[in-house]
C-alpha atoms as a PDB file:
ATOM      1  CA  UNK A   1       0.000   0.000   0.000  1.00  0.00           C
ATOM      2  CA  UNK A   2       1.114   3.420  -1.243  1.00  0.00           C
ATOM      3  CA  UNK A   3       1.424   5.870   2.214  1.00  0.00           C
ATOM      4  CA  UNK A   4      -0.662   9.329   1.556  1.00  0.00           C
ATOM      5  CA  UNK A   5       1.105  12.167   0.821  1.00  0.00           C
ATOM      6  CA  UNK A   6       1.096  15.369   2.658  1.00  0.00           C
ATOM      7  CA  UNK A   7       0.697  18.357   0.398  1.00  0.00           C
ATOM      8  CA  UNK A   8       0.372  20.942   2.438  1.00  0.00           C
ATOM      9  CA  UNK A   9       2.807  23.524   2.877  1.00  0.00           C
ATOM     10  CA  UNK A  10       2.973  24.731   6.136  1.00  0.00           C
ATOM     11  CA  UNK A  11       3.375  29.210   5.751  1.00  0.00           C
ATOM     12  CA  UNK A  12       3.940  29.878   9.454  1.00  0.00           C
ATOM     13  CA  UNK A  13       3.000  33.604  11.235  1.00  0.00           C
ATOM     14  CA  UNK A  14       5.929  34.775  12.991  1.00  0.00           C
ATOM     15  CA  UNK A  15       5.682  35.862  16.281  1.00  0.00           C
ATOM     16  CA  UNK A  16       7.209  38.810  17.367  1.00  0.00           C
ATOM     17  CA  UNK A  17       9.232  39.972  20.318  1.00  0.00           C
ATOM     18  CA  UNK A  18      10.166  43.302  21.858  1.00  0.00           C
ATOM     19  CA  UNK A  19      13.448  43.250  23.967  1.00  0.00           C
ATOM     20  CA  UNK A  20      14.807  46.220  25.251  1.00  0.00           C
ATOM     21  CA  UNK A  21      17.949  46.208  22.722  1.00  0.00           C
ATOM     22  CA  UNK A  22      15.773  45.211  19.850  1.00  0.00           C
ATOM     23  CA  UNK A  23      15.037  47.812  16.963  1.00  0.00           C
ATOM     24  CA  UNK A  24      12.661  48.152  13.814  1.00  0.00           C
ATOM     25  CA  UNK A  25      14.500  46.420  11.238  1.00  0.00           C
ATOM     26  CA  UNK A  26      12.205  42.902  11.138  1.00  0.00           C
ATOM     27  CA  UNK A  27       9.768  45.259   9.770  1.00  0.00           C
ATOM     28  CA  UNK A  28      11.967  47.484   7.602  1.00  0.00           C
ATOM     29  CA  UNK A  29      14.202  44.820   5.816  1.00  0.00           C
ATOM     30  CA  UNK A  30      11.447  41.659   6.181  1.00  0.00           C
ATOM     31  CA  UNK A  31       7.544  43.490   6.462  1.00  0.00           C
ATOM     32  CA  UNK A  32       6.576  42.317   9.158  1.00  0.00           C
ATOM     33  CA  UNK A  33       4.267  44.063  11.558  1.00  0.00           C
ATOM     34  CA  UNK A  34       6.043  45.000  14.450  1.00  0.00           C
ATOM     35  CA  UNK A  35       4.550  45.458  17.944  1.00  0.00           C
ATOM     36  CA  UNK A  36       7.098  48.433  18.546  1.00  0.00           C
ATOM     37  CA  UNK A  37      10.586  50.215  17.695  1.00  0.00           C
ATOM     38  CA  UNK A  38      12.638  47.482  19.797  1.00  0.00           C
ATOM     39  CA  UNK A  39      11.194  44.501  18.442  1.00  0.00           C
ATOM     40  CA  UNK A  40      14.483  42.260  18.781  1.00  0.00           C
ATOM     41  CA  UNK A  41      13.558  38.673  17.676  1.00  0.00           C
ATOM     42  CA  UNK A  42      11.070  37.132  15.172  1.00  0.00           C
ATOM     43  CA  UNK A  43      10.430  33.551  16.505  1.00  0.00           C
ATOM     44  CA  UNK A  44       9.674  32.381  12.187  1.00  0.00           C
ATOM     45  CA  UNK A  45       9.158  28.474  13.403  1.00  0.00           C
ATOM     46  CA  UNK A  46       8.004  27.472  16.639  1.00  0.00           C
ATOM     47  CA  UNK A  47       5.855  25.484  18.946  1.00  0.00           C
ATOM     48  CA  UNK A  48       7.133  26.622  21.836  1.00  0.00           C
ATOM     49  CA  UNK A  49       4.866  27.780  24.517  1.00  0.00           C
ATOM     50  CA  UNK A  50       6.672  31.360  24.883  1.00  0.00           C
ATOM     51  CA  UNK A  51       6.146  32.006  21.036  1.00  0.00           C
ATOM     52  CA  UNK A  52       3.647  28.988  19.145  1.00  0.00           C
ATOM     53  CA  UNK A  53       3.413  30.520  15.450  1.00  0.00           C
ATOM     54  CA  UNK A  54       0.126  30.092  13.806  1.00  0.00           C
ATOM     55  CA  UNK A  55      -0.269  28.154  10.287  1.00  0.00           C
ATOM     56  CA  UNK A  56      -0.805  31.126   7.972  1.00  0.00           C
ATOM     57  CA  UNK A  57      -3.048  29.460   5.460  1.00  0.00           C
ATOM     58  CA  UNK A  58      -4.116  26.234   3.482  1.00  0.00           C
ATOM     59  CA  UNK A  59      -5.499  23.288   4.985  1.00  0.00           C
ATOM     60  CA  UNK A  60      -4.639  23.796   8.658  1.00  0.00           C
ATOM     61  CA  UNK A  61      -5.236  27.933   8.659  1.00  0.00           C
ATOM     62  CA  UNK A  62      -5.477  29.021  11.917  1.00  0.00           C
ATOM     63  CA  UNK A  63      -4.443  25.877  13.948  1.00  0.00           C
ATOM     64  CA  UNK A  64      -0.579  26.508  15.824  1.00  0.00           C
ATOM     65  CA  UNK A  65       2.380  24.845  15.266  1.00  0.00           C
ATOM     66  CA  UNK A  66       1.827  22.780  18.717  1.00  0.00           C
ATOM     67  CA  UNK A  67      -1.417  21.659  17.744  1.00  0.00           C
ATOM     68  CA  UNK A  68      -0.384  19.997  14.675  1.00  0.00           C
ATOM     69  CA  UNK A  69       3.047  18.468  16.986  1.00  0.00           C
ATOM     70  CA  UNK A  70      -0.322  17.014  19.463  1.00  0.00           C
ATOM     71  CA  UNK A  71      -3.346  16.744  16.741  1.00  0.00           C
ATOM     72  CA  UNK A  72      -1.545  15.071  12.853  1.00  0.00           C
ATOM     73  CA  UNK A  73       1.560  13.902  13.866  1.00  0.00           C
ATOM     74  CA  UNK A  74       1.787  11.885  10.915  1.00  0.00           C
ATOM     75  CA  UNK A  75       3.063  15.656   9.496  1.00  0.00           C
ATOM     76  CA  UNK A  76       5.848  15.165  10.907  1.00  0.00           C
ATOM     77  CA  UNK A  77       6.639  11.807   9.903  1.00  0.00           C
ATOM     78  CA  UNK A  78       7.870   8.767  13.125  1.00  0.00           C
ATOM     79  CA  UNK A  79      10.574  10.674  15.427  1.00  0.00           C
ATOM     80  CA  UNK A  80      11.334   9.698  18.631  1.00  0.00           C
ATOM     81  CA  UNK A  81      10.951  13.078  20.619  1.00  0.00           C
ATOM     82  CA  UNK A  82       8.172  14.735  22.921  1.00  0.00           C
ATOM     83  CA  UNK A  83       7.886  17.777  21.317  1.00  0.00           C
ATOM     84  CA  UNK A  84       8.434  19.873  18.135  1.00  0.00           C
ATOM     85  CA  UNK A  85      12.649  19.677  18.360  1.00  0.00           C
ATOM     86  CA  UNK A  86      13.653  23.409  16.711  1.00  0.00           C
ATOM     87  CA  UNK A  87      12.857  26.483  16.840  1.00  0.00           C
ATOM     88  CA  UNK A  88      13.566  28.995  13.882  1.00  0.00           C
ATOM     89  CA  UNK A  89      14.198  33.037  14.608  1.00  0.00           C
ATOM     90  CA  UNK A  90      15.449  36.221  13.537  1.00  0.00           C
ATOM     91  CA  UNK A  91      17.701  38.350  15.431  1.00  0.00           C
ATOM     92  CA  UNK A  92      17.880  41.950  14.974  1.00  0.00           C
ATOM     93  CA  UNK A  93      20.665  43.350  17.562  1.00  0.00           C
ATOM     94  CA  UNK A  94      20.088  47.144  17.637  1.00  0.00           C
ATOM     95  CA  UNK A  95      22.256  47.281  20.974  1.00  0.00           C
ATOM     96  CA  UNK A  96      24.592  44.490  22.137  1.00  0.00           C
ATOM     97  CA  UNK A  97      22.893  41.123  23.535  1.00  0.00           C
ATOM     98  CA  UNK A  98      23.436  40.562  27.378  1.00  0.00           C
ATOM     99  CA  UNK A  99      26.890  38.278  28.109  1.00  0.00           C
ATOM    100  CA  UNK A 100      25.062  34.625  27.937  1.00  0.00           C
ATOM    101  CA  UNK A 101      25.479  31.140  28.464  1.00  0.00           C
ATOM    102  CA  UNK A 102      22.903  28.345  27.472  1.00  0.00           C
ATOM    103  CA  UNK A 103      22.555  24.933  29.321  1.00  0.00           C
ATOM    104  CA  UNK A 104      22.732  21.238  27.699  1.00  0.00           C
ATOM    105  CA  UNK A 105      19.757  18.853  28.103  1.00  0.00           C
ATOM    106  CA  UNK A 106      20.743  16.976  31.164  1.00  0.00           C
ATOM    107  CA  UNK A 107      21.195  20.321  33.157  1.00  0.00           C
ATOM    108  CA  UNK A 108      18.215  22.034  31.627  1.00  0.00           C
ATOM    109  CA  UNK A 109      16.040  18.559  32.577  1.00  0.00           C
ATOM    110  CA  UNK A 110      17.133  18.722  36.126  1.00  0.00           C
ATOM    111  CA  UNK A 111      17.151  22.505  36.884  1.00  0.00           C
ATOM    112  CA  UNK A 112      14.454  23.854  34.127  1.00  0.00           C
ATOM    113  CA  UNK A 113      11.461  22.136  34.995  1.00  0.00           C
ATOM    114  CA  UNK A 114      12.087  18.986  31.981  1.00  0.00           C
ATOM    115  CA  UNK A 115      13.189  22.138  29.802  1.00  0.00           C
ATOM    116  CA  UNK A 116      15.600  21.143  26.693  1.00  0.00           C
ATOM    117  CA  UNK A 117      18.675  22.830  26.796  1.00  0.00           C
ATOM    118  CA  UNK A 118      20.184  25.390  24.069  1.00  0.00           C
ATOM    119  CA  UNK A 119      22.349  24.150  21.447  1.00  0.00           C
ATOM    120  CA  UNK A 120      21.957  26.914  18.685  1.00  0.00           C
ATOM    121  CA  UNK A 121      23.503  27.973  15.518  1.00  0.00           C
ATOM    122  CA  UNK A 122      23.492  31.461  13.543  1.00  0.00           C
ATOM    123  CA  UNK A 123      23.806  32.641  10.333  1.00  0.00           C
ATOM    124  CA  UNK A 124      24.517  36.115   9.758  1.00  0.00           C
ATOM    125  CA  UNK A 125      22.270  38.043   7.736  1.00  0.00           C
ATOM    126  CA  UNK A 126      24.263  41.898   7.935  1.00  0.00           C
ATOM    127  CA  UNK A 127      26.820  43.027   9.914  1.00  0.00           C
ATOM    128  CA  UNK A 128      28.205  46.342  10.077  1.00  0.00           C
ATOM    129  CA  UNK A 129      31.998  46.851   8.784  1.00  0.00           C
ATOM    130  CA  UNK A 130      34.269  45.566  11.454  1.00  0.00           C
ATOM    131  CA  UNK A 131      31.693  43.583  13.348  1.00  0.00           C
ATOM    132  CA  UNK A 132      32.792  41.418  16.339  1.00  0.00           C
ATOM    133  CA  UNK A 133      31.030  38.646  17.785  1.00  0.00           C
ATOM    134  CA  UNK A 134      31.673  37.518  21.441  1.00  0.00           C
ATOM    135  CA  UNK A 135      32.560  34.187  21.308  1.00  0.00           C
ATOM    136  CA  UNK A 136      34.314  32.473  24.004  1.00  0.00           C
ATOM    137  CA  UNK A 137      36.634  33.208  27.139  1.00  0.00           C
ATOM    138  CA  UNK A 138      40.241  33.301  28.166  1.00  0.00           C
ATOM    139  CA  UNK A 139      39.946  31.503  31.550  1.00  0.00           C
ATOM    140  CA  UNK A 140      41.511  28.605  31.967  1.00  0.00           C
ATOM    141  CA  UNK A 141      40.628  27.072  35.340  1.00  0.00           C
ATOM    142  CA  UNK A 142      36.898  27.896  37.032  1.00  0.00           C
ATOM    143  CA  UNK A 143      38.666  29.619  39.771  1.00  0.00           C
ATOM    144  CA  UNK A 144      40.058  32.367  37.101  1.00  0.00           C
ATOM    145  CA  UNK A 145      36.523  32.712  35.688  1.00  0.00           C
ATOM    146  CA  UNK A 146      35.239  33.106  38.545  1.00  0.00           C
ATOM    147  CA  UNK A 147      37.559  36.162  39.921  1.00  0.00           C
ATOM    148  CA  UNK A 148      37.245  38.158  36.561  1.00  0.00           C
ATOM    149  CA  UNK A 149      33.543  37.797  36.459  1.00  0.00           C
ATOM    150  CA  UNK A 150      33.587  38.849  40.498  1.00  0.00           C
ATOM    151  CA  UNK A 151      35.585  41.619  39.574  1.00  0.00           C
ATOM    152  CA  UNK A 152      33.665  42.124  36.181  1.00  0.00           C
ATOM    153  CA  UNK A 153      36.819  41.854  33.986  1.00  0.00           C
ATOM    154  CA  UNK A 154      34.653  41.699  30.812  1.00  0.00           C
ATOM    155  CA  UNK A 155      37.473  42.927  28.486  1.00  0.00           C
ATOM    156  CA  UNK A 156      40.011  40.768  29.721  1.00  0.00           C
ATOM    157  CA  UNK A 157      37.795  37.780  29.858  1.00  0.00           C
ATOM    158  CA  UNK A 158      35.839  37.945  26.915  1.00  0.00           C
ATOM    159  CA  UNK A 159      36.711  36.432  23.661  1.00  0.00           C
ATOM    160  CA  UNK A 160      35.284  38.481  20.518  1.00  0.00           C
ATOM    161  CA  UNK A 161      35.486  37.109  17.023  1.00  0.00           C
ATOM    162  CA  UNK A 162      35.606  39.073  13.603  1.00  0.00           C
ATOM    163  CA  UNK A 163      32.312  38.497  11.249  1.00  0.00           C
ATOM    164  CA  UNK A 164      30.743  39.447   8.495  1.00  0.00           C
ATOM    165  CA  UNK A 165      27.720  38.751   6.362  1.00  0.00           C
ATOM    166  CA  UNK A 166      27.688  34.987   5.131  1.00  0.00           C
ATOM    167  CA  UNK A 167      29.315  33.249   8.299  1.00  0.00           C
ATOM    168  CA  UNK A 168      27.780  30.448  10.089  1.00  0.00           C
ATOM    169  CA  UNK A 169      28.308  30.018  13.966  1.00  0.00           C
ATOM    170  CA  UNK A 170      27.704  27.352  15.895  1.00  0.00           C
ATOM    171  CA  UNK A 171      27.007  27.568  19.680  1.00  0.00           C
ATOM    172  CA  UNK A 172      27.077  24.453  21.726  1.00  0.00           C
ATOM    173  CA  UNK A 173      25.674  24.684  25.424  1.00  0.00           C
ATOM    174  CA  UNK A 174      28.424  26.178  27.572  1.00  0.00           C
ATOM    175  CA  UNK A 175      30.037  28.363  25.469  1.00  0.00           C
ATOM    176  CA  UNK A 176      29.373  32.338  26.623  1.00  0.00           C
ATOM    177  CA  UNK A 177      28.560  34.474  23.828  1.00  0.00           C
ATOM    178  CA  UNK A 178      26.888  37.651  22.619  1.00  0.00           C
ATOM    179  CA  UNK A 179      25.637  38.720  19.811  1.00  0.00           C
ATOM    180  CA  UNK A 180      26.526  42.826  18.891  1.00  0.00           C
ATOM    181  CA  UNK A 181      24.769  45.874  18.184  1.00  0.00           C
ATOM    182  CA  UNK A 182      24.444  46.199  13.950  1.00  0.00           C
ATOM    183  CA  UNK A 183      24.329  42.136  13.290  1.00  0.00           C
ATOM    184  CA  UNK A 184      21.018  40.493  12.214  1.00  0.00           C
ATOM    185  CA  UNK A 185      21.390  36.900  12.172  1.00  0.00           C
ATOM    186  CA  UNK A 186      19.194  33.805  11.746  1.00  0.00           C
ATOM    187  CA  UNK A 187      19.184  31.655  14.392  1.00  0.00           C
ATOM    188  CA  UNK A 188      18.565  27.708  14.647  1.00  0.00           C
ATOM    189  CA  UNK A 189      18.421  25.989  18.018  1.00  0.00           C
ATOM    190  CA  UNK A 190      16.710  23.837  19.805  1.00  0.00           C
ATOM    191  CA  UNK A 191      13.180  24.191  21.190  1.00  0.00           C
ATOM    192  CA  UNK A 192      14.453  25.773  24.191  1.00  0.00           C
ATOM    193  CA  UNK A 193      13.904  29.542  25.754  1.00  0.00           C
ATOM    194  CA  UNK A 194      16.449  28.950  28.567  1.00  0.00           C
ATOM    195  CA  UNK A 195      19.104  31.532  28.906  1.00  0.00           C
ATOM    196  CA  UNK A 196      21.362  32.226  31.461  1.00  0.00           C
ATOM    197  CA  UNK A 197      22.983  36.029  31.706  1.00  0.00           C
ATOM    198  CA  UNK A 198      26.375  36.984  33.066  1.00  0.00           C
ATOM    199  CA  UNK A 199      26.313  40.869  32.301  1.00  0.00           C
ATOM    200  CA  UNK A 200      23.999  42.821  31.032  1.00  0.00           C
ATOM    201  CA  UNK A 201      25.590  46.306  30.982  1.00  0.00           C
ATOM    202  CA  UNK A 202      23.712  47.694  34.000  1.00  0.00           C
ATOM    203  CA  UNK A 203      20.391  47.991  31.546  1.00  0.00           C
ATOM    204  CA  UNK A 204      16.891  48.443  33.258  1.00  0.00           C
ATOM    205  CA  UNK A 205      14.114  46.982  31.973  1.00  0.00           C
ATOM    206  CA  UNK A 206      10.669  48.309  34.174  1.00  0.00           C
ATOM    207  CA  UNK A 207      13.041  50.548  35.824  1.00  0.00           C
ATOM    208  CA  UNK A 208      14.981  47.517  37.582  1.00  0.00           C
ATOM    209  CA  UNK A 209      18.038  45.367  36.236  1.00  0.00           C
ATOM    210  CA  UNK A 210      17.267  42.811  34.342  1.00  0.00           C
ATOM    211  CA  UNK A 211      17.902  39.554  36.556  1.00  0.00           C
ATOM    212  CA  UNK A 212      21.311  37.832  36.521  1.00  0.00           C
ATOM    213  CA  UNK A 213      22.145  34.098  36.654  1.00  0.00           C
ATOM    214  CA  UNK A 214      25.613  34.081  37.507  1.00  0.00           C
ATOM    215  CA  UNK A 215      25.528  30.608  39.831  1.00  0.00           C
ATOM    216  CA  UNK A 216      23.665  28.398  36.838  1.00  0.00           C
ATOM    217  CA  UNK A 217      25.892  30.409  34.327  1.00  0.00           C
ATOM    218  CA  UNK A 218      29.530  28.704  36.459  1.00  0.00           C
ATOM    219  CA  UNK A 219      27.886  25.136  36.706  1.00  0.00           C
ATOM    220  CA  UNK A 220      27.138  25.222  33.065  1.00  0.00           C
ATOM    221  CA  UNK A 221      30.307  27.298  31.316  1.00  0.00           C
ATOM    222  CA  UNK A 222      32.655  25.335  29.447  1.00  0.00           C
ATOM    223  CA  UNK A 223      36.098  25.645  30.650  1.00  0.00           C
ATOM    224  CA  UNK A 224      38.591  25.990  28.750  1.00  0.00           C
ATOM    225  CA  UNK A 225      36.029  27.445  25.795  1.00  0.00           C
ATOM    226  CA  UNK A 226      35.996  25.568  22.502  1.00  0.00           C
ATOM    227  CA  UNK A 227      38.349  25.810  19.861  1.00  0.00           C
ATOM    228  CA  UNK A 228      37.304  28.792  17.333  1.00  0.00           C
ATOM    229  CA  UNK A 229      38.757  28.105  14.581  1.00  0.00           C
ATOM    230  CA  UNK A 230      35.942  24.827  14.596  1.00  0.00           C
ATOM    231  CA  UNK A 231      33.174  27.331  15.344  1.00  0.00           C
ATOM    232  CA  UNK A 232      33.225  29.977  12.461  1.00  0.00           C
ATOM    233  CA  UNK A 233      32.999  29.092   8.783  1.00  0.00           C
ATOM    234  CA  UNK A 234      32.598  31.983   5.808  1.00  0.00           C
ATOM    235  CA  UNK A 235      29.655  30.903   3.355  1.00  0.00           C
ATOM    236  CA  UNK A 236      28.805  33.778   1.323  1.00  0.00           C
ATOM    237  CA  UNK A 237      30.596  31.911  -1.869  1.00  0.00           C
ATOM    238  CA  UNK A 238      29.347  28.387  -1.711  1.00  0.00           C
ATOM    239  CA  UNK A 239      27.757  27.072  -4.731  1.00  0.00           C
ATOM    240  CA  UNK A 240      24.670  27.411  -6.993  1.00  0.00           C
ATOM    241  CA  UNK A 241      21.734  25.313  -6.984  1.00  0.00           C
ATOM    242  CA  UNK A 242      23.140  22.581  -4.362  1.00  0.00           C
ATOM    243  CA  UNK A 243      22.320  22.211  -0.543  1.00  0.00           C
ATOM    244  CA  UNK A 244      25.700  23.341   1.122  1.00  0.00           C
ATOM    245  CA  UNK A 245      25.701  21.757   4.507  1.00  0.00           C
ATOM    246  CA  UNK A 246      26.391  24.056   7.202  1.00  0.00           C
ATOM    247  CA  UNK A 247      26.493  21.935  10.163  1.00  0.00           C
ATOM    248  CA  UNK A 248      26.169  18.127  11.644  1.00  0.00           C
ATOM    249  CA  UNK A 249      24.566  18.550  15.095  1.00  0.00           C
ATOM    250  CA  UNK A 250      23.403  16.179  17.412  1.00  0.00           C
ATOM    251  CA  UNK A 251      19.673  18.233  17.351  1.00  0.00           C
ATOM    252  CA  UNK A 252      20.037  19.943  13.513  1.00  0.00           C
ATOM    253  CA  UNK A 253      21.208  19.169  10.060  1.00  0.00           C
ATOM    254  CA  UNK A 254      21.310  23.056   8.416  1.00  0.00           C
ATOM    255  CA  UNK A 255      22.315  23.845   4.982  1.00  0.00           C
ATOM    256  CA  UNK A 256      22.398  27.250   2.694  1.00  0.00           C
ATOM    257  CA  UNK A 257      20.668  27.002  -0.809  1.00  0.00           C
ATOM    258  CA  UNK A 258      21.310  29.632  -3.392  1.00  0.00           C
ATOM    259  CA  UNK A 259      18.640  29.354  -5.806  1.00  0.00           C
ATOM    260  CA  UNK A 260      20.012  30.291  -9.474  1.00  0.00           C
ATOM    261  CA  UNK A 261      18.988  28.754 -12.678  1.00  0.00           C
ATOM    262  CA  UNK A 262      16.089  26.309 -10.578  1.00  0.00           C
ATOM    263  CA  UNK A 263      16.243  23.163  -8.039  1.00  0.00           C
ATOM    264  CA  UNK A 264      14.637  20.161  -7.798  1.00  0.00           C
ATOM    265  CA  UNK A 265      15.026  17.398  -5.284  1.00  0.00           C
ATOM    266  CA  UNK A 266      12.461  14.992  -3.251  1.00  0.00           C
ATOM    267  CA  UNK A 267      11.465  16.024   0.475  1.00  0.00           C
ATOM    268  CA  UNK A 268      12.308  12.709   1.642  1.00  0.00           C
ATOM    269  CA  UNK A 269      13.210  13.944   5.432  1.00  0.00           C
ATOM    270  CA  UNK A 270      10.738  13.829   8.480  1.00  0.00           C
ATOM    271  CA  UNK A 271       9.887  17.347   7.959  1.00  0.00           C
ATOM    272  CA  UNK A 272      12.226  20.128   6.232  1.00  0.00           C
ATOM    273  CA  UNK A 273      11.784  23.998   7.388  1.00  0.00           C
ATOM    274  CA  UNK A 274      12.518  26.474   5.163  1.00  0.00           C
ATOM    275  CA  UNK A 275      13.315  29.830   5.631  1.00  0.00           C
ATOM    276  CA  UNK A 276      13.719  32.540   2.956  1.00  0.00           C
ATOM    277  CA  UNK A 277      16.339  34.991   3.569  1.00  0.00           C
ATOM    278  CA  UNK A 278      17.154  36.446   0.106  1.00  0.00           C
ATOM    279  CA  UNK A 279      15.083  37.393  -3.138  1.00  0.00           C
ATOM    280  CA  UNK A 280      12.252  35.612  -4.199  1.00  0.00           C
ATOM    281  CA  UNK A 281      10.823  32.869  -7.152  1.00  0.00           C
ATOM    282  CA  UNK A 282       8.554  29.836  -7.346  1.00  0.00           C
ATOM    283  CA  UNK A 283       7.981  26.992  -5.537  1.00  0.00           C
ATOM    284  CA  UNK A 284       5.746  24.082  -7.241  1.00  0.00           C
ATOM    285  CA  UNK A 285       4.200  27.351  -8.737  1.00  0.00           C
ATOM    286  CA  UNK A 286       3.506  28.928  -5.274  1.00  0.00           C
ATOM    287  CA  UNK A 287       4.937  32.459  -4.617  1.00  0.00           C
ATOM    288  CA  UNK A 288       7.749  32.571  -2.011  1.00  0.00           C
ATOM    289  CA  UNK A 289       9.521  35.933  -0.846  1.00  0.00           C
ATOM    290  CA  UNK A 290      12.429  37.050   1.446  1.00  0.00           C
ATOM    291  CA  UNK A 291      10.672  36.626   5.280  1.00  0.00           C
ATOM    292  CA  UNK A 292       8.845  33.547   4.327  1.00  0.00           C
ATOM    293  CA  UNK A 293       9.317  30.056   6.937  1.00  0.00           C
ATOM    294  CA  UNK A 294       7.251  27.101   6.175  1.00  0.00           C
ATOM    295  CA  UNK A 295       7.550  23.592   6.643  1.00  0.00           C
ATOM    296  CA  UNK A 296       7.592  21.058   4.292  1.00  0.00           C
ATOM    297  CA  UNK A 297       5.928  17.590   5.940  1.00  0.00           C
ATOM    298  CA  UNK A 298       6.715  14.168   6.086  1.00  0.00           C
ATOM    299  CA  UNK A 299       5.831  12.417   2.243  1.00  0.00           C
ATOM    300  CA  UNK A 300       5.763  16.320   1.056  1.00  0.00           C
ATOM    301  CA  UNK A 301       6.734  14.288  -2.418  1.00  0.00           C
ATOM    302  CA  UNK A 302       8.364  16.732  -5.393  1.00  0.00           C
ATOM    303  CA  UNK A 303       9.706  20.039  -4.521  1.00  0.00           C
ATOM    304  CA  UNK A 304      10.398  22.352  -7.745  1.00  0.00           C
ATOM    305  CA  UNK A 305      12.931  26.082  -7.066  1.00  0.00           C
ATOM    306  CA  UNK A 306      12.672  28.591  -8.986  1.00  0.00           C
ATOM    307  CA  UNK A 307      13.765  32.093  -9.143  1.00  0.00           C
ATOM    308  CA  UNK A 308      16.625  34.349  -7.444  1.00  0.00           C
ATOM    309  CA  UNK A 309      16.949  33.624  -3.757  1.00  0.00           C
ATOM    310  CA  UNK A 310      18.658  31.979  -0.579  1.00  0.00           C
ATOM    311  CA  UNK A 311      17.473  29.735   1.722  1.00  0.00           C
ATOM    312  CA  UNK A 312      18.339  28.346   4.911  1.00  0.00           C
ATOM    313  CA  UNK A 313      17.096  24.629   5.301  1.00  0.00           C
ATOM    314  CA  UNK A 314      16.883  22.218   8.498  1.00  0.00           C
ATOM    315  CA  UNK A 315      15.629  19.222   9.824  1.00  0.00           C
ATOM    316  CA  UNK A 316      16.754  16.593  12.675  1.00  0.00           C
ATOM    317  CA  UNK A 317      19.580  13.849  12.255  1.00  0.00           C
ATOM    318  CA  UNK A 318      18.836  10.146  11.860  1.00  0.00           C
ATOM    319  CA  UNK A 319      18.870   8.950  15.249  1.00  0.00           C
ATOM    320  CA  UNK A 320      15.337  10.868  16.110  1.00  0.00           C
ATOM    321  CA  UNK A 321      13.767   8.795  13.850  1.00  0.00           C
ATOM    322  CA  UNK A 322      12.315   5.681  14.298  1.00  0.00           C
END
């Protein structure tokens, strides 16, 4: 017996969030509708509680991401997980990001209430000239952390890493980071909201600092940090009309598309987001534009590119399914 095959594309609504160094470009560079002039994040694909997008149109208008996870599973084809795995967003980093750190799964399970943890990735959509990412730290034992962040020896303690438009990052749990004022960058990750802050630059948010974790952020930093020459890769010159894999991941398989002269391939994964992050063109016929997410489900069949534009593309590695 043939198995049915799921047609539907799945156009998801962003949902929006304000932060207080968040800015206006998600509506001036993407369209969106913006609830306000520091609107920092645009959660594109999730079914997270903090942020559950809504199916834009077609057969399941209306319904949320989470609904579909609990409601037609067989959309997302037999993986072994409790919940929709990754979350899709955009950044836009009008002021620097607090100094972070994000936990792994068996700390997040114990201390987060059966949270996942944070493994994440980013790929830089615009950076200013000269842009720096903080990556990393000098410390080599947890006692030397641990004095420089007493004494708030930020410059001597963080590491900070030259970008540009193109790179991909990856950011496993542990490693303190922050992402600058001037860089917009998609981000994939986990579905996970937990994030733990080491400095924060003295900003107020309601008139009060916004809250510190600096006990979960020692128990969970990496130390000595990971090697950066394995984090950081350039990819604004891969080739045309082939998936360029961006990383291997124990939670995400991401790759870059650059859609030139037309693609056509087989959706043969569990489910395959999409996000569109450049230009514009077909797909089997249907419109697609810079800002668009969707998700491609399990059996999905045929998918035809065509048109100018760049994609970012993701779905989870073998051992999820089953």
């Amino acid at each position: 017996m043939m198995k049915q095959q799921n047609n539907s594309i799945l156009f998801l609504e962003p949902v929006m969030k304000q932060m207080v160094w968040g800015g206006s470009r998600l509506r001036d560079e993407f369209g969106y509708v913006i609830p306000g002039e520091d609107t920092g994040e645009c959660w594109a694909v999730s079914a997270h509680p903090n942020g559950d997008c809504k199916i834009r149109s077609g057969d399941f208008e209306g319904k949320t991401l989470s609904e579909l996870w609990d409601n037609e599973r067989a959309l997302f084809g037999s993986i072994a997980v409790d919940r929709f795995p990754l979350l899709a967003k955009i950044i836009d980093a009008k002021e620097d990001l607090s100094i972070q750190v994000h936990p792994d799964d068996q700390y997040a399970k114990a201390y987060e209430n059966g949270s996942l943890g944070k493994t994440e990735c980013w790929y830089i959509l615009d950076a200013p000239r000269d842009a720096k990412l903080v990556i990393g730290h000098s410390a080599r034992t947890k006692e030397e952390l641990a004095n420089r962040i007493a004494r708030e020896q930020w410059s001597e303690l963080l590491v900070k890493v030259p970008v540009r438009k193109g790179d991909f990052i990856q950011i496993d749990p542990g490693t303190v980071h922050a992402i600058t004022a001037g860089i917009m960058i998609l981000e994939i990750q986990q579905s996970s909201d937990i994030t733990y802050r080491l400095y924060d630059y003295g900003r107020l948010s309601g008139g009060i600092p916004r809250e510190l974790h600096i006990k979960k952020s020692m128990e969970v930093i990496q130390i000595p940090t990971t090697d950066l020459n394995q984090m950081v890769s350039h990819c604004d010159n891969l080739p045309k009309d082939t998936w360029n894999q961006l990383v291997v991941s124990d939670y995400y398989l991401v790759w870059k598309l650059e859609v030139e002269k037309g693609v056509c391939f087989q959706q043969n994964f569990p489910f395959l987001i999409m996000n569109v992050i450049e230009g514009d063109g077909l797909m089997n016929g249907q419109h697609i534009k810079k800002g668009d997410h969707f998700i491609l489900p399990n059996l999905f069949g045929e998918v035809q590119l065509q048109g100018k534009m760049s994609l970012i593309l993701s779905t989870i590695p073998q051992k999820y399914i089953v």
